[in-house]
Protein backbone atom coordinates (compact mmCIF):
# COMPACT_ATOMS: atom_id res chain seq x y z
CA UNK A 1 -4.08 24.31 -26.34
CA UNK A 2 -2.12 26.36 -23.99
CA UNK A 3 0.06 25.31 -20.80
CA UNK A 4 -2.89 26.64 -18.33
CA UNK A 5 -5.35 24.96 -20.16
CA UNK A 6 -3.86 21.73 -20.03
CA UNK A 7 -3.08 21.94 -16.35
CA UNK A 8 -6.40 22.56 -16.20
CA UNK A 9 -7.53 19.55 -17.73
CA UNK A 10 -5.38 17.24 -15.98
CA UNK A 11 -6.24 18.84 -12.27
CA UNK A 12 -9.98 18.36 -13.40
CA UNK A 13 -9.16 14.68 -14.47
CA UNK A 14 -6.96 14.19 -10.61
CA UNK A 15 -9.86 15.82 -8.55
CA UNK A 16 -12.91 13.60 -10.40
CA UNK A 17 -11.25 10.47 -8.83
CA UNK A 18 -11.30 11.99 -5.08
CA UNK A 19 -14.38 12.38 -3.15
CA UNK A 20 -14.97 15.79 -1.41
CA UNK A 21 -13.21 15.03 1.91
CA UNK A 22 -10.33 13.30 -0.15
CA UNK A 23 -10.20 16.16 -2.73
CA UNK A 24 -9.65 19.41 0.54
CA UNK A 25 -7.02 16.99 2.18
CA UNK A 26 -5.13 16.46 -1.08
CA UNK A 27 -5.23 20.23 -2.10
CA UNK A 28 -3.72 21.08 1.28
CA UNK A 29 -0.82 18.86 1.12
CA UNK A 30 -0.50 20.06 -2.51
CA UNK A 31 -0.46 23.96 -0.94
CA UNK A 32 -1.12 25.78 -4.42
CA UNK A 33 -4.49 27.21 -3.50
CA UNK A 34 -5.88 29.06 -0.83
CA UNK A 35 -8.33 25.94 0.32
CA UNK A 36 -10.40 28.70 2.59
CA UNK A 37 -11.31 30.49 -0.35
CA UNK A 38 -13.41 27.18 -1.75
CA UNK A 39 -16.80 26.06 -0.47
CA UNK A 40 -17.06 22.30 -0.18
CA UNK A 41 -20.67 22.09 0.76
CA UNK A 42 -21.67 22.09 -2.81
CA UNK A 43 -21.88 19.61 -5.76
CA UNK A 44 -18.65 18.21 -6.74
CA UNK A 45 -18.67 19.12 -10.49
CA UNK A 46 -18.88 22.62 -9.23
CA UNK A 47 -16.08 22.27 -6.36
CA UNK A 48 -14.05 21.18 -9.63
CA UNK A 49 -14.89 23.77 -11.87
CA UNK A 50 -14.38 26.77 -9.33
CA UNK A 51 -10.67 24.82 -8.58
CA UNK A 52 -9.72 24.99 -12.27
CA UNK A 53 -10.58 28.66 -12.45
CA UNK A 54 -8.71 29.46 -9.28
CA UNK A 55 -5.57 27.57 -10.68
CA UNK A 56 -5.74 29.78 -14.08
CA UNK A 57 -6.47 32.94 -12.03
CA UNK A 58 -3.06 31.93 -10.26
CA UNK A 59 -1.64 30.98 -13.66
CA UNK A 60 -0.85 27.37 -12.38
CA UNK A 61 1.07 25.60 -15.22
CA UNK A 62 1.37 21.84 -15.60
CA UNK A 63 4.48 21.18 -14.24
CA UNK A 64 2.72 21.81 -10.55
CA UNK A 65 -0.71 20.08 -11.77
CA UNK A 66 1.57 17.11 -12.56
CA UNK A 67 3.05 17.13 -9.11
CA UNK A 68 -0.55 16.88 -7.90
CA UNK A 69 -1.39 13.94 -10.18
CA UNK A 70 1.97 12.25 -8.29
CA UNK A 71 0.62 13.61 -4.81
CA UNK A 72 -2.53 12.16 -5.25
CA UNK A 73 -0.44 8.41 -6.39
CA UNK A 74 1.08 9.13 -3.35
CA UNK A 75 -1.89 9.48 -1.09
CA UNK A 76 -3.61 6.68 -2.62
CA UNK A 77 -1.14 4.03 -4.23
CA UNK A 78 -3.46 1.00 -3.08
CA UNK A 79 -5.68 2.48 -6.16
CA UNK A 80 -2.44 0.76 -8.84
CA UNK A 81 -0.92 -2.59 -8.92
CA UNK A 82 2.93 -1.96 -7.93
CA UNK A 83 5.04 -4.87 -9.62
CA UNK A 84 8.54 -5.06 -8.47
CA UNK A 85 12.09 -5.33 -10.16
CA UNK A 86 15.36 -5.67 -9.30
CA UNK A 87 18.64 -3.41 -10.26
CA UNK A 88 21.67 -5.82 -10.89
CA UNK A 89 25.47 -5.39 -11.78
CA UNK A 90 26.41 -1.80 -9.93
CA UNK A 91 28.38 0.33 -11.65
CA UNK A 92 31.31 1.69 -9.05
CA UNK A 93 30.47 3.14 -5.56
CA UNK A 94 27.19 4.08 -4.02
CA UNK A 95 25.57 7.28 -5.07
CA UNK A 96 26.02 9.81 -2.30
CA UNK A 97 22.64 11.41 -0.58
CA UNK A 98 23.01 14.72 -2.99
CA UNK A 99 22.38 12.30 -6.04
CA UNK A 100 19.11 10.61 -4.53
CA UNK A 101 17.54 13.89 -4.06
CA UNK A 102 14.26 14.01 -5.55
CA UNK A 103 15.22 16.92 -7.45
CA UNK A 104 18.47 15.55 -8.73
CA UNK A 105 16.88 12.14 -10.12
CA UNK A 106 14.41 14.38 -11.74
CA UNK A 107 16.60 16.26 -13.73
CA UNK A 108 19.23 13.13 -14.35
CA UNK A 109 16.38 10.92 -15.73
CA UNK A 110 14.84 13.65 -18.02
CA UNK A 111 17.87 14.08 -19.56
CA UNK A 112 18.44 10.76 -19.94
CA UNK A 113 15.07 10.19 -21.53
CA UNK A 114 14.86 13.52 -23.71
CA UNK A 115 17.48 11.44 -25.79
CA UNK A 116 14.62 9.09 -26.88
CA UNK A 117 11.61 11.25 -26.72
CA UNK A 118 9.83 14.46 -25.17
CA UNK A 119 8.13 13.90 -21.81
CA UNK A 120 7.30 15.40 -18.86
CA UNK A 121 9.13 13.96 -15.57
CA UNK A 122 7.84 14.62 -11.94
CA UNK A 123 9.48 13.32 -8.87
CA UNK A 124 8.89 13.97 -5.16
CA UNK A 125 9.94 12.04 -1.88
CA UNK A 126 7.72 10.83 0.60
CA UNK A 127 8.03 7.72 3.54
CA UNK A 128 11.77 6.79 2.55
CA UNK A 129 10.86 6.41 -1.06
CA UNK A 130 11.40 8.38 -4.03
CA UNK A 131 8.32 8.55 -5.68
CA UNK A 132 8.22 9.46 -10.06
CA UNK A 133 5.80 10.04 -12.89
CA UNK A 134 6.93 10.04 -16.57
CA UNK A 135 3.99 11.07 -19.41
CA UNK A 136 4.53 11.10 -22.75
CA UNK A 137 3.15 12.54 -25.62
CA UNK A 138 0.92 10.22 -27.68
CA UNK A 139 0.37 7.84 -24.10
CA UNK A 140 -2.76 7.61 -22.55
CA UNK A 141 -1.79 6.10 -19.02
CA UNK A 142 1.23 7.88 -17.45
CA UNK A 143 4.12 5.40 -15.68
CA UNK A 144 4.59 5.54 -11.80
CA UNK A 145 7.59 4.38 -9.97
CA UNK A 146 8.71 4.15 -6.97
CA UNK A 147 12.85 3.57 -5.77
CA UNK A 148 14.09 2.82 -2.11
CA UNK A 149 17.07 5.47 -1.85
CA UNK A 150 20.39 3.05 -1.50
CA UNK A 151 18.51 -0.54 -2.41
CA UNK A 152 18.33 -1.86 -5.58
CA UNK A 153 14.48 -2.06 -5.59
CA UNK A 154 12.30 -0.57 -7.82
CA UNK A 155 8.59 -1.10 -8.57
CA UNK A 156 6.56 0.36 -11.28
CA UNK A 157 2.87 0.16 -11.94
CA UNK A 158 1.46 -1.57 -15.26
CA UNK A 159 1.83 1.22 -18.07
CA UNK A 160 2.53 1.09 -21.47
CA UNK A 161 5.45 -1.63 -22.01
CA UNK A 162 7.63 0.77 -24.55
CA UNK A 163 7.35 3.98 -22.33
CA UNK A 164 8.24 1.51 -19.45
CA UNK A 165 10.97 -0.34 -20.98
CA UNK A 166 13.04 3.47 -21.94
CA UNK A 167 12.30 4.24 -18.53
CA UNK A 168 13.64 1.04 -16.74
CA UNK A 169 16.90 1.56 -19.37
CA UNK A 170 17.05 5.13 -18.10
CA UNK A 171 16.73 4.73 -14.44
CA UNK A 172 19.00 2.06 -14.14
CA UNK A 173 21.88 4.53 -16.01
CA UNK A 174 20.96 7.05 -13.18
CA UNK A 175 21.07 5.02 -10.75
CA UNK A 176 24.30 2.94 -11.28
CA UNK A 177 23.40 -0.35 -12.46
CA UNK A 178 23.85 -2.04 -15.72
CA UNK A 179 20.61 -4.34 -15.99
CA UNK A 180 17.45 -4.54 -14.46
CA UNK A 181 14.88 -7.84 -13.75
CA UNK A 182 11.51 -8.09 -13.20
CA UNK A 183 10.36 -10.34 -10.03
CA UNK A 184 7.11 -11.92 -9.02
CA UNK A 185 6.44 -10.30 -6.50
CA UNK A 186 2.69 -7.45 -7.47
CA UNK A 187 0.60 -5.62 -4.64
CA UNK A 188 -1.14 -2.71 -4.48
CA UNK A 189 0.37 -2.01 -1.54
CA UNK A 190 3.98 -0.94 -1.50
CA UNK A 191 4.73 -1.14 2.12
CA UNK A 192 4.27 -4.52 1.94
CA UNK A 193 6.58 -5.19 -1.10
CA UNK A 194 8.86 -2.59 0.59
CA UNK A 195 9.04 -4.41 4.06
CA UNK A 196 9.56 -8.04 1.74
CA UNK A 197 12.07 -6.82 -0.37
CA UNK A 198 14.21 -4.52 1.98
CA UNK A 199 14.15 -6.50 5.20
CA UNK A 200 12.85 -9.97 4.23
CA UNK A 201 14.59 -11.15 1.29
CA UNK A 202 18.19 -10.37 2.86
CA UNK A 203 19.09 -12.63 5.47
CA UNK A 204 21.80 -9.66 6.68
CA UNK A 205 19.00 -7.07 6.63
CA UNK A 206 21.68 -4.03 6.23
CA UNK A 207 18.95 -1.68 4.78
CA UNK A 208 18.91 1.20 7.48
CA UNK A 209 18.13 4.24 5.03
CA UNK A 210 14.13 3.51 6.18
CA UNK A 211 15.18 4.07 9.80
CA UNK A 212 12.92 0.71 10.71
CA UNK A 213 9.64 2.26 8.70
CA UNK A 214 8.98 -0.71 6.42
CA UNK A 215 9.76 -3.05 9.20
CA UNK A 216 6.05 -3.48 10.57
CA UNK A 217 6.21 -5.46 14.16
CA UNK A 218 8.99 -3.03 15.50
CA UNK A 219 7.13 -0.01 14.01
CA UNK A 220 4.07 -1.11 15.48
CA UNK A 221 6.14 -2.12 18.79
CA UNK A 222 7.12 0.84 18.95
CA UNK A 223 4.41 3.14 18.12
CA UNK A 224 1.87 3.82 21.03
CA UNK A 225 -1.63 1.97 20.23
CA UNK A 226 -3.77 4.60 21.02
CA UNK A 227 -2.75 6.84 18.37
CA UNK A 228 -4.57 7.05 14.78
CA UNK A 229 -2.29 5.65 12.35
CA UNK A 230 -3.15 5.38 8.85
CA UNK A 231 -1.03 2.08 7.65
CA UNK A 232 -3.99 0.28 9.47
CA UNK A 233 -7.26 0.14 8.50
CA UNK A 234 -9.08 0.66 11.39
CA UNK A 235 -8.06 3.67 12.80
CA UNK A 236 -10.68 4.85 16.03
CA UNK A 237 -9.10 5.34 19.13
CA UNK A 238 -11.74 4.40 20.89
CA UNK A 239 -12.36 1.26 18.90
CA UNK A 240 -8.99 0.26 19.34
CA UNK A 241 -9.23 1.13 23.60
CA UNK A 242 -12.66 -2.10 23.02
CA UNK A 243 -10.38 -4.17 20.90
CA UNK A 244 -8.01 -4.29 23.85
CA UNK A 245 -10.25 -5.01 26.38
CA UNK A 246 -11.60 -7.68 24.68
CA UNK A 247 -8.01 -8.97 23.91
CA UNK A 248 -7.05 -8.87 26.95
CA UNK A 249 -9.71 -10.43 28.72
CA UNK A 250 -9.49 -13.42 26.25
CA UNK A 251 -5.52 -13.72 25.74
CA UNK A 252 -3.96 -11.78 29.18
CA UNK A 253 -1.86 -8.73 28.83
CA UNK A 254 2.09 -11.33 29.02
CA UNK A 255 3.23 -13.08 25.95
CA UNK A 256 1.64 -16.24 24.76
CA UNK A 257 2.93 -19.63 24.91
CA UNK A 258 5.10 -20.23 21.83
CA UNK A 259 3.68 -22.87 19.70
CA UNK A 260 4.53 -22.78 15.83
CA UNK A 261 1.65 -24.15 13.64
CA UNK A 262 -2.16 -24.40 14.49
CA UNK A 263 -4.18 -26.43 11.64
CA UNK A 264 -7.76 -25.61 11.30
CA UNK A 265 -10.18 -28.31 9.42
CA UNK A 266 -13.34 -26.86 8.14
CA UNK A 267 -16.46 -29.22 6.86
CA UNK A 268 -20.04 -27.14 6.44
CA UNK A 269 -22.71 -27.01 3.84
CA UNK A 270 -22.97 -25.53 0.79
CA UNK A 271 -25.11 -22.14 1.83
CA UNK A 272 -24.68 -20.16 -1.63
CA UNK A 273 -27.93 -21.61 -3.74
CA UNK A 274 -28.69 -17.89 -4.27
CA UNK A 275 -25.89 -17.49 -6.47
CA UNK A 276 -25.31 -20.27 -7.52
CA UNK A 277 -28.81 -22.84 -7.50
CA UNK A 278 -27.43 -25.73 -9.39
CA UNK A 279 -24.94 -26.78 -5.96
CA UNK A 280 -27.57 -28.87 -4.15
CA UNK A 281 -27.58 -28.08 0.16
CA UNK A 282 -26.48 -30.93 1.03
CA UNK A 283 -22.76 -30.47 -0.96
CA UNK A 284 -19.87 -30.65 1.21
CA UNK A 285 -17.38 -27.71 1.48
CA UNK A 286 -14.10 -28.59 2.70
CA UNK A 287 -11.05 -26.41 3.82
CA UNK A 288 -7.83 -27.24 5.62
CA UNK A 289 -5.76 -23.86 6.82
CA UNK A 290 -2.93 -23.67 8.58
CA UNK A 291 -1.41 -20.38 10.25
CA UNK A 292 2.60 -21.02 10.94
CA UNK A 293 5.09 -18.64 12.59
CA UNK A 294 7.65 -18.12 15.66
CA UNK A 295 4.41 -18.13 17.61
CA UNK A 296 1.71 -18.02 16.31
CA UNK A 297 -0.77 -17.10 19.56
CA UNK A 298 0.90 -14.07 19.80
CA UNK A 299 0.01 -13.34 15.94
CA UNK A 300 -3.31 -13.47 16.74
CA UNK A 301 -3.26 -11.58 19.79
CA UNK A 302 -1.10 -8.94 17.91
CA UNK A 303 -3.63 -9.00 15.32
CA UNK A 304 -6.28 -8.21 17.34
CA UNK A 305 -5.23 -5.39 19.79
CA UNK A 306 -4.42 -3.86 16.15
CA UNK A 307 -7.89 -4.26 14.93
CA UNK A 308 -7.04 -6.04 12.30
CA UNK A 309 -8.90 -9.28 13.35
CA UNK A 310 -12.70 -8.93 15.08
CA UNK A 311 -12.61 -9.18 18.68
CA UNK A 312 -13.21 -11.06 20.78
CA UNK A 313 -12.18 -13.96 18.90
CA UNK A 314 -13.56 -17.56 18.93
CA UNK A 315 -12.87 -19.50 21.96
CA UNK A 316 -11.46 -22.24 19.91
CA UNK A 317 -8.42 -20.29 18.76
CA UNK A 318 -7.86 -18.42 22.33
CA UNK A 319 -7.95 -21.64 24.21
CA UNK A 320 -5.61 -23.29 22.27
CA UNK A 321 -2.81 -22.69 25.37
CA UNK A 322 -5.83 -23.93 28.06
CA UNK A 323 -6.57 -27.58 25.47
CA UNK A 324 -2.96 -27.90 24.11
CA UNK A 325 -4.66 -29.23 20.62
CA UNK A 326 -2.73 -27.85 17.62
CA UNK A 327 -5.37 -29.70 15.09
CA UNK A 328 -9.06 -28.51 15.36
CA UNK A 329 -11.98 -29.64 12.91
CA UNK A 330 -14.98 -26.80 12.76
CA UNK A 331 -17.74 -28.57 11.41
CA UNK A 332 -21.92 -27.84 11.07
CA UNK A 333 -23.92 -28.55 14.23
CA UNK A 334 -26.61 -31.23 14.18
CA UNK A 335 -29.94 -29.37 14.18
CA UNK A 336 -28.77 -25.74 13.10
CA UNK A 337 -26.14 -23.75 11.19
CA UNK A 338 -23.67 -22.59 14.10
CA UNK A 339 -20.35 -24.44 14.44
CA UNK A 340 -19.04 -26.59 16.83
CA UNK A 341 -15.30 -27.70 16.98
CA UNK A 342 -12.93 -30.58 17.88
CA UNK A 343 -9.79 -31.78 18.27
């Protein structure tokens, strides 16, 4: 099989796990193909097919249909499990900014791992992270990784364990460090491991490479709230311009009274016989949470002008500054199933 038919076979394998809108936003970060040229009005198995032709006609070889297989990692990373490790015993100074260049780990860590075996080694920066793929012959799944430039963080997603074992031993050598641990710390989304690792787990916090990125309340402080951003689920402007109406009206536009803990007791009845019939109705479900913080009122008025809590909220939790109760117990109501609460 030739170079331009593999490419061809792994761009057709990228673009079958994007849907149409996904698939023209992806192709025009990737910027190989004149995206004008393709109609997306049609079925996707042809939008495919005329996108593998086009890349031949261009004479597209793997090496830039495995940068779109990282792209698309990149785009989408929530679609792997990210487990992280940590780098230990440096090896002399910190690398200078020429050596974490995306194109100078490449060729470091290829040469490095042509040692052990033939492979094909892709990485690309993107958000303060270096961002890799390593494939090798013989191996089904390709390894992902991702590095924070200057921290001794990595995470990889689950792969084969020998391909990911020479490729811990070999990114460790290139990146000055002698050994390399694995931590218990798995998401599928690396912001959040990012923002634990770099700026949680060190009570100094003297990571400044990510220029305050993976630090989420100042990022969000800082960014306007009107504006789409797409670390946040809910993105519509004018959902968001509701959200804080409704916020407002229930919580004020000042910061909340500080209070630290709020402990909610839940009692109801079972109401899932459809699924599962053998629980009678009249079994007791009960659930004790407790949300703890610097304040925790703000949290949840925070939460909510970012849309990532329904507004307006229950008038239990945004009169907790009016009542002064810090213990509240949500239980059935007498003669139907809505909820009433107490202290």
């Amino acid at each position: 099989m030739t170079s331009l038919e593999n490419a061809s076979l792994l761009l057709s394998s990228v673009l079958k796990r994007t849907s149409k809108h996904e698939m023209r936003a992806l192709l025009t970060n990737w910027g190989k193909l004149p995206i004008w040229k393709i109609q997306f009005n049609r079925p996707k198995y042809e939008i495919i097919q005329e996108i593998c032709t086009t890349c031949e006609e261009f004479e597209i070889d793997v090496k830039y249909a495995l940068e779109l297989d990282l792209l698309y990692i990149t785009e989408f990373p929530h679609k792997k499990s990210w487990k992280a490790y940590k780098l230990l015993q440096p090896i002399g100074s910190t690398l200078s900014a020429e050596h974490m260049e995306p194109d100078s780990v490449q060729r470091s860590l290829q040469q490095k791992l042509f040692v052990a075996f033939s492979c094909n080694v892709t990485v690309m920066e993107k958000k303060f992270s270096l961002w890799g793929r390593v494939s090798k012959p013989g191996v089904a799944q390709p390894l992902y990784f991702i590095h924070f430039p200057f921290s001794k963080y990595v995470l990889f997603n689950k792969a084969n364990a020998k391909l990911q074992s020479l490729v811990e031993q070999a990114l460790r050598k290139v990146l000055g460090f002698r050994a390399i641990e694995a931590m218990s710390l798995v998401s599928p989304h690396p912001e959040a491991l990012a923002q634990i690792l770099l700026h949680n787990s060190d009570p100094n916090d003297s990571y400044t490479h990510d220029e305050g990125h993976f630090k989420a309340v100042e990022r969000n402080a800082r960014e306007p709230l009107r504006e789409c951003d797409n670390r946040v689920n809910i993105c519509h402007a004018r959902k968001l311009q509701r959200e804080k109406k409704y916020t407002d009206h229930q919580f004020g536009t000042k910061l909340q009274p500080s209070l630290p803990s709020i402990e909610l007791k839940t009692e109801t009845r079972f109401r899932g016989q459809t699924y599962i019939p053998e629980v009678p109705r009249s079994a007791l479900i009960k659930c004790k949470t407790t949300m703890s913080g610097p304040n925790v009122l703000e949290g949840l008025r925070k939460l909510s002008l970012l849309g990532n809590a329904v507004a307006p909220l229950p008038r239990f939790l945004t009169n907790i500054s009016k009542t002064g109760q810090q213990c509240l117990k949500i239980t059935d109501a007498i003669n139907d199933d809505t909820s009433r609460h107490s202290a």
